[in-house]
N, C-alpha and C. Protein backbone atom coordinates (compact mmCIF):
# COMPACT_ATOMS: atom_id res chain seq x y z
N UNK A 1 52.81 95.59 -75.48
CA UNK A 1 54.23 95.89 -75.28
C UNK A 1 54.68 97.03 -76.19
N UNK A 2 54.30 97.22 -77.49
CA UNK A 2 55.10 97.98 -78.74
C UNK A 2 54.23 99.42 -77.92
N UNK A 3 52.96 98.93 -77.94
CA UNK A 3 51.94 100.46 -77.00
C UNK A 3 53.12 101.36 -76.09
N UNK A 4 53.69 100.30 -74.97
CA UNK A 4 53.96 100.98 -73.59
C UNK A 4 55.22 101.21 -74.36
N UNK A 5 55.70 100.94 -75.06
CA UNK A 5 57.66 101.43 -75.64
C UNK A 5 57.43 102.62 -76.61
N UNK A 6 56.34 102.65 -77.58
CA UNK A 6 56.09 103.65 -78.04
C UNK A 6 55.03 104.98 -76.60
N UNK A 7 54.65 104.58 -75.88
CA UNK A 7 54.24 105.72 -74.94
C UNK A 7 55.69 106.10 -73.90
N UNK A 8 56.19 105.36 -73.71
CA UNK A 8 58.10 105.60 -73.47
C UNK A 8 58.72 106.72 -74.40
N UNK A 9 58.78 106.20 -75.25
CA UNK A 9 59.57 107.19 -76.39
C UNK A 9 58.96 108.76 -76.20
N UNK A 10 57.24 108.55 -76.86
CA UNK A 10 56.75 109.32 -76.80
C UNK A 10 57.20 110.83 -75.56
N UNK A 11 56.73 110.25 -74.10
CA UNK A 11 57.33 110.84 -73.64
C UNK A 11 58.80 111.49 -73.27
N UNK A 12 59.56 110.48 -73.57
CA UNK A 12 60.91 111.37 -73.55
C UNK A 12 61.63 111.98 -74.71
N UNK A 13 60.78 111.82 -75.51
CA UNK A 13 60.80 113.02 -76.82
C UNK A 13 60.11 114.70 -76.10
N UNK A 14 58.79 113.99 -75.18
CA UNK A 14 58.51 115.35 -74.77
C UNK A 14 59.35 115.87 -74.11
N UNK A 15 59.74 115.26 -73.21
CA UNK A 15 60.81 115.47 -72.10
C UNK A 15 61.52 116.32 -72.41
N UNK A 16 62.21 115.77 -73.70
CA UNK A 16 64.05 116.53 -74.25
C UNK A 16 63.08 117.66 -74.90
N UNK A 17 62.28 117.79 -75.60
CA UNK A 17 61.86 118.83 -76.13
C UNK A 17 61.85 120.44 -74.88
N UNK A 18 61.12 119.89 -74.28
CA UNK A 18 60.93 120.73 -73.28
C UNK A 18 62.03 121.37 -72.26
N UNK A 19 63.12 120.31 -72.30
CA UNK A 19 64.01 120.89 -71.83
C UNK A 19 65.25 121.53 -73.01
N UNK A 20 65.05 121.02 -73.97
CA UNK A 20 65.43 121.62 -75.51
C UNK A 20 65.44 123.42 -75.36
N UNK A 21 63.54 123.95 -75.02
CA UNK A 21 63.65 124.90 -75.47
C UNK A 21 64.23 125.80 -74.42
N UNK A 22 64.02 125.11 -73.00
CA UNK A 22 64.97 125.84 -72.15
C UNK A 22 65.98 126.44 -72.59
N UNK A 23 66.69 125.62 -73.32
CA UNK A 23 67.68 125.86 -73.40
C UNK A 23 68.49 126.47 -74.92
N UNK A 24 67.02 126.46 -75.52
CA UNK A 24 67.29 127.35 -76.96
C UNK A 24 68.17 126.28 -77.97
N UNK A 25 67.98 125.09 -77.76
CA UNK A 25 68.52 124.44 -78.69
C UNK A 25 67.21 123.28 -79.18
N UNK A 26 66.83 123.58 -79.25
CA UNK A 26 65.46 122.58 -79.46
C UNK A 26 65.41 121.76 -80.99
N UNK A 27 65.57 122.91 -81.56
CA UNK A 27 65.72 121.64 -83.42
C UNK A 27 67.06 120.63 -83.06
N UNK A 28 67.63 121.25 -82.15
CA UNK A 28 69.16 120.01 -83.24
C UNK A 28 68.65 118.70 -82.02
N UNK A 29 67.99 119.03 -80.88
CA UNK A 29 67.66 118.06 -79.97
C UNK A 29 66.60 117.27 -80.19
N UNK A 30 65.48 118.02 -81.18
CA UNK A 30 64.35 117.00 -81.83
C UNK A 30 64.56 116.53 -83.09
N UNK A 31 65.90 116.44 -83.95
CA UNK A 31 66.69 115.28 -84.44
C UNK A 31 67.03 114.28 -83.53
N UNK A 32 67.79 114.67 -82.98
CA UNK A 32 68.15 113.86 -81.90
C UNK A 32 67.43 112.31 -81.28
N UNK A 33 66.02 113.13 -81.10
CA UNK A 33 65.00 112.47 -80.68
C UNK A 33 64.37 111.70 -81.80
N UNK A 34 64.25 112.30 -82.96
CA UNK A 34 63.88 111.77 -84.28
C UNK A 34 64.30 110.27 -84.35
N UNK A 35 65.42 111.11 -84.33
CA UNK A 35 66.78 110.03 -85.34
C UNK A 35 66.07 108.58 -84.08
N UNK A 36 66.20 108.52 -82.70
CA UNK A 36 66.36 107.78 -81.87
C UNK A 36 65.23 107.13 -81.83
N UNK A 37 63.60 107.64 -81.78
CA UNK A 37 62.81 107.45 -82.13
C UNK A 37 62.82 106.29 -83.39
N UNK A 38 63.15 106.61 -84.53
CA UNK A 38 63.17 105.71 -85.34
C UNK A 38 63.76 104.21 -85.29
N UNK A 39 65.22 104.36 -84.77
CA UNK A 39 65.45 103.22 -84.27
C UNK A 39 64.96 102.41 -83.01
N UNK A 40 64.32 102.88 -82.43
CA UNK A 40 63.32 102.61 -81.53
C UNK A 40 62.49 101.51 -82.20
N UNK A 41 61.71 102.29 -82.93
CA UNK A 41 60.78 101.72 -83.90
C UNK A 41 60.85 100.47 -84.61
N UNK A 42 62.29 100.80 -85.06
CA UNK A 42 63.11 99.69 -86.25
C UNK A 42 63.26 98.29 -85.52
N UNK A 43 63.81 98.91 -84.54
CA UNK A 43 64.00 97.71 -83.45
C UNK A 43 63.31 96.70 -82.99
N UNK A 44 61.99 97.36 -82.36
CA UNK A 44 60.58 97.38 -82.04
C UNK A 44 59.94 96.33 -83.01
N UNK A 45 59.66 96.97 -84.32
CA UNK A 45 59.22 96.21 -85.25
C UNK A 45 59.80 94.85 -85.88
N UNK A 46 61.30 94.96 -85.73
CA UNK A 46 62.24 93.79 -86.05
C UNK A 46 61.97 92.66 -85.25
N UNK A 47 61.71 92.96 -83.80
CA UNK A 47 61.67 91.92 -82.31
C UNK A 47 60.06 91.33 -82.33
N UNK A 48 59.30 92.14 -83.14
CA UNK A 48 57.90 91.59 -82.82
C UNK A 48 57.63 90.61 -83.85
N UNK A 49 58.04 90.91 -84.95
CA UNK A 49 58.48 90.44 -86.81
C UNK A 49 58.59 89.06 -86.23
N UNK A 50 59.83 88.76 -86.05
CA UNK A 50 60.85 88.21 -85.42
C UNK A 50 60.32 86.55 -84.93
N UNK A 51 59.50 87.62 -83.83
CA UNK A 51 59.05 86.43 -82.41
C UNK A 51 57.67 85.74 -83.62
N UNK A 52 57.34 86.59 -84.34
CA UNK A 52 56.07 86.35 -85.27
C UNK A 52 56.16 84.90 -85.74
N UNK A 53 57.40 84.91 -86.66
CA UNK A 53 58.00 83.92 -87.30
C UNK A 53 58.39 82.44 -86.81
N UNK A 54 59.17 83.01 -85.51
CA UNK A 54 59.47 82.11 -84.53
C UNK A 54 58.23 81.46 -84.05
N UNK A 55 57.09 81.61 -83.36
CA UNK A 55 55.44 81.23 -82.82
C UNK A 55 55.40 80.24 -84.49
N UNK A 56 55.53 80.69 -85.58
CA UNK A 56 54.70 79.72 -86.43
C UNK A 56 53.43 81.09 -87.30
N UNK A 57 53.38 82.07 -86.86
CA UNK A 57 52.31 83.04 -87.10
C UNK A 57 50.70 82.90 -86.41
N UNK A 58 51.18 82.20 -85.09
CA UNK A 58 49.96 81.93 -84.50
C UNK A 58 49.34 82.99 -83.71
């Protein structure tokens, strides 16, 4: 699951990038993506943590 959400992200980081440089704004849009990315992550890691605890650590 964390695989296919991080290959998600992944790509629509490429995505905005690419349409970023179209458009000549590309750094303030791969913050953008950064910033979002991370909470992605945060999230990601919190929900798996989480369910970890909940199972018992089985």
């Amino acid at each position: 699951m964390a695989g296919e959400i991080q290959g998600a992200a992944t790509g629509a980081a490429s995505t905005a990038n690419t349409a970023a440089a179209s458009t000549g704004n590309a750094e303030e849009l791969n913050k953008m993506v950064m910033k979002f990315t991370e909470k992605l992550a945060d999230s990601v890691f919190t929900s798996l943590f989480s369910s970890l605890l909940a199972d018992g650590g089985d």
